[in-house]
Protein backbone atom coordinates (compact mmCIF):
# COMPACT_ATOMS: atom_id res chain seq x y z
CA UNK A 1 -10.02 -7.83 -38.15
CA UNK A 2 -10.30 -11.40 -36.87
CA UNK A 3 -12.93 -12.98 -35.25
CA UNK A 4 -13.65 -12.47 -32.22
CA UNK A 5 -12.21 -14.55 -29.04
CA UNK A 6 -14.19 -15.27 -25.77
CA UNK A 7 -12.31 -16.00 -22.86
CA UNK A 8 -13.51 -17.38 -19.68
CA UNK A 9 -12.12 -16.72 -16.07
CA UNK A 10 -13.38 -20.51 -15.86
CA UNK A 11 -12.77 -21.54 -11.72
CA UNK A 12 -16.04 -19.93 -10.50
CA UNK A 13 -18.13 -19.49 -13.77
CA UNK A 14 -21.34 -20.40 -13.58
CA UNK A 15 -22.32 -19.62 -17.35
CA UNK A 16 -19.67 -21.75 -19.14
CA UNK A 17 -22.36 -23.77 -20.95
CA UNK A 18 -24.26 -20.37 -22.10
CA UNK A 19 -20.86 -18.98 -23.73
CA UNK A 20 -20.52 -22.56 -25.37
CA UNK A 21 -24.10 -22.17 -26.96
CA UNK A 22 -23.35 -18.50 -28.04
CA UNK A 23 -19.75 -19.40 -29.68
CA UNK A 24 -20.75 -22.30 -31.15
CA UNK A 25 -23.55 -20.05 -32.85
CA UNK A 26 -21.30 -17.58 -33.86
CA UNK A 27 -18.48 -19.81 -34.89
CA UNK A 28 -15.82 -18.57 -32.33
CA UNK A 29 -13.21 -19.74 -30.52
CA UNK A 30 -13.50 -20.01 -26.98
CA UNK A 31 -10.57 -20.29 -24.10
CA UNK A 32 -11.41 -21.95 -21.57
CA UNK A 33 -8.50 -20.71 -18.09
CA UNK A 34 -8.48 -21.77 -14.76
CA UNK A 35 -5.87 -23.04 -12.36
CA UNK A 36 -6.78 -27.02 -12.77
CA UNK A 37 -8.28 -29.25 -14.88
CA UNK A 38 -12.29 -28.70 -15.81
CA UNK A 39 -14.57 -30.63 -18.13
CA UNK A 40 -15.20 -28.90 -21.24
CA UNK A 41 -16.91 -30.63 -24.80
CA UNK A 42 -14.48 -32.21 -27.05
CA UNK A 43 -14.48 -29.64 -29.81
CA UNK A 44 -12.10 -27.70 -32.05
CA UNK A 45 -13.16 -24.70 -30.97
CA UNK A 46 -12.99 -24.79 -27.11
CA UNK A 47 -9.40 -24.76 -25.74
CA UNK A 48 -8.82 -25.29 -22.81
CA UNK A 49 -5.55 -23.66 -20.66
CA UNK A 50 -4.67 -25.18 -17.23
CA UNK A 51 -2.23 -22.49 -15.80
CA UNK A 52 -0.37 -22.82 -12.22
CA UNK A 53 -1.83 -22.39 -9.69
CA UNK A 54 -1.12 -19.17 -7.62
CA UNK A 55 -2.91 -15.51 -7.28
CA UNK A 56 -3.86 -14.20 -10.07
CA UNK A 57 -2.20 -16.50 -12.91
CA UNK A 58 -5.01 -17.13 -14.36
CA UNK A 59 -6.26 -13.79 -14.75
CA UNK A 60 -2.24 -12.42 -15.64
CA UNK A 61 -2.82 -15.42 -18.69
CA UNK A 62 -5.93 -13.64 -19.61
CA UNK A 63 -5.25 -10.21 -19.57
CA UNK A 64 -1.70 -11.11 -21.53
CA UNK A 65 -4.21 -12.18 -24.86
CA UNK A 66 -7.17 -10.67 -24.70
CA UNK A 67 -7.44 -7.52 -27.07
CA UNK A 68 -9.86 -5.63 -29.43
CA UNK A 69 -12.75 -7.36 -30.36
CA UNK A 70 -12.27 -10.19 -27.39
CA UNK A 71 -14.68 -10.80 -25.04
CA UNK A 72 -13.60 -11.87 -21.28
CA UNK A 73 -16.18 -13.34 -18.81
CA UNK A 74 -15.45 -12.60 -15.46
CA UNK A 75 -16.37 -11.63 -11.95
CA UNK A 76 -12.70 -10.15 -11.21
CA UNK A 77 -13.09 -6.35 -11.36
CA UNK A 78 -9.21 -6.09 -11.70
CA UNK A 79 -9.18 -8.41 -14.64
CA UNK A 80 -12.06 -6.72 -16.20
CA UNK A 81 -9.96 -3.04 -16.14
CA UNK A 82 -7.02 -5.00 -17.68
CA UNK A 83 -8.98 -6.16 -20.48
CA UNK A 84 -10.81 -2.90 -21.08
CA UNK A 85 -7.60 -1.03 -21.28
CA UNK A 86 -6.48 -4.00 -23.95
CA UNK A 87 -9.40 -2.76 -26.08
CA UNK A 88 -11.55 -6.41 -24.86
CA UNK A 89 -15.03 -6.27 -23.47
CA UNK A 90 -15.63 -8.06 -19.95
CA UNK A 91 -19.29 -9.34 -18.90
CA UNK A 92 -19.77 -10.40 -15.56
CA UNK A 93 -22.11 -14.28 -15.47
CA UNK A 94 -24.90 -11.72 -14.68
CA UNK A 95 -24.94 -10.36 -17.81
CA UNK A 96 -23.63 -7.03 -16.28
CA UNK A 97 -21.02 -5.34 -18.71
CA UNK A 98 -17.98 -3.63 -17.29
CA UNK A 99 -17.41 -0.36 -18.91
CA UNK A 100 -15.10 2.14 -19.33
CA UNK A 101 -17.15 4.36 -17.61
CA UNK A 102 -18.08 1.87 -14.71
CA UNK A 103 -15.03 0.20 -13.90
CA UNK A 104 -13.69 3.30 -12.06
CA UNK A 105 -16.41 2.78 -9.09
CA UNK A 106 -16.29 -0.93 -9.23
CA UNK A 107 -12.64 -0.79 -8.32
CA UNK A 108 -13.51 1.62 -5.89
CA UNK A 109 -16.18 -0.46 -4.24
CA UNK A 110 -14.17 -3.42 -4.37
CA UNK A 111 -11.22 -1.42 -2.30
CA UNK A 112 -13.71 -0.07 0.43
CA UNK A 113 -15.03 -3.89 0.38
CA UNK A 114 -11.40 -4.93 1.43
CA UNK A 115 -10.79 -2.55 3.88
CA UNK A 116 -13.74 -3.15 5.90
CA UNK A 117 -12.85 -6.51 5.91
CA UNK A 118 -9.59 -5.92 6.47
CA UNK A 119 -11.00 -3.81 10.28
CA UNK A 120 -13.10 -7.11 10.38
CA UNK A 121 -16.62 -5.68 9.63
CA UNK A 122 -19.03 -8.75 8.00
CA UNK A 123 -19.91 -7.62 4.68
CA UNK A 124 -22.26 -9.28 2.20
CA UNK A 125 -21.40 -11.27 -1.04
CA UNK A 126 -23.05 -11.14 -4.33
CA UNK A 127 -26.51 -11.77 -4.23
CA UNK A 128 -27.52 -15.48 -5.54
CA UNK A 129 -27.01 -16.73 -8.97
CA UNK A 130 -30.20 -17.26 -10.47
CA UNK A 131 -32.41 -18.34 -14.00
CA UNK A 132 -32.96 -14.32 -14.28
CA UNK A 133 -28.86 -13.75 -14.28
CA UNK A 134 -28.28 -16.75 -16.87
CA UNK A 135 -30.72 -15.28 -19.07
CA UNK A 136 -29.37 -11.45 -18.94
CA UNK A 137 -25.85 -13.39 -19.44
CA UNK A 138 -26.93 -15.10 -22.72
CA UNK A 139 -28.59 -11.05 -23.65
CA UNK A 140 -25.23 -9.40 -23.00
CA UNK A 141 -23.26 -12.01 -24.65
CA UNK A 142 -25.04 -12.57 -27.62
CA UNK A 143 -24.89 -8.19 -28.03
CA UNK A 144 -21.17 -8.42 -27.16
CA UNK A 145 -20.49 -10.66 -30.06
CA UNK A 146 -22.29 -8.60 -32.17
CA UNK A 147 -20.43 -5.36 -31.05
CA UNK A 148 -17.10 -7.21 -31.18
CA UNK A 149 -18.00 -8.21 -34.78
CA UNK A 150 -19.07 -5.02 -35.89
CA UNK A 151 -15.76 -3.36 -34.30
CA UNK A 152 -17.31 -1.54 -31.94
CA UNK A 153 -17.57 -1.49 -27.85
């Protein structure tokens, strides 16, 4: 089996410096996707993919690679189904793991989300991204790796 990949849905992550820290621990590769250009450190082990912009390129790029043993950090609850059914794990930059068994009623919640929206009812975003979330990130991540290494989800 090889190593283990982590992939980043990069445009609106705020934990890109955490998964550097954990990679760079670990000694694994990290892809870096988003639809324009965004700093990253000058290292061999951080690549980083500018893809076109458009809906969901970024995430199509993504779900296209990632398989067994990958890891995908995202807040896209579509992406994170793709890459479970690949076989990858998804975190969220909470630290929240999607899950075969919880990605059902996440896309569920996500679709009533829409269509309230979509009849113009006001409905609330995520709560605020704080130290507590960065901190259950760098938790889940660092067990993710550690699943992903042992072969197991």
């Amino acid at each position: 089996m090889s190593a283990p990949r982590i992939f980043i849905d990069a445009d609106a992550c705020p934990v890109k410096a955490e998964v550097y820290r954990v990679a760079e621990r670990y000694g694994l590769t990290v892809l870096v996707v988003s639809n324009s250009w965004i700093q990253t450190p000058r290292t061999a082990w951080i690549e980083q993919v500018v893809v076109d912009a458009g809906p969901d390129v970024a995430d199509d790029w993504i779900a296209e690679r990632a398989g067994p043993g990958d890891i995908v950090v995202t807040a896209d609850i579509p992406l994170a189904d793709r890459c479970l059914k690949a076989g990858a794990q998804a975190l969220k930059s909470n630290g929240q793991a999607f899950t075969p068994d919880s990605i059902g009623s996440a896309l569920a919640g996500r679709m009533v989300g829409e269509h309230l929206r979509s009849m113009g009812v006001a409905t609330s975003g995520p709560p605020p991204f704080g130290p507590k979330d960065r901190s259950a990130f760098l938790q889940a991540l660092d067990q993710a790796v550690v699943r992903a290494r042992r072969g197991t989800r």
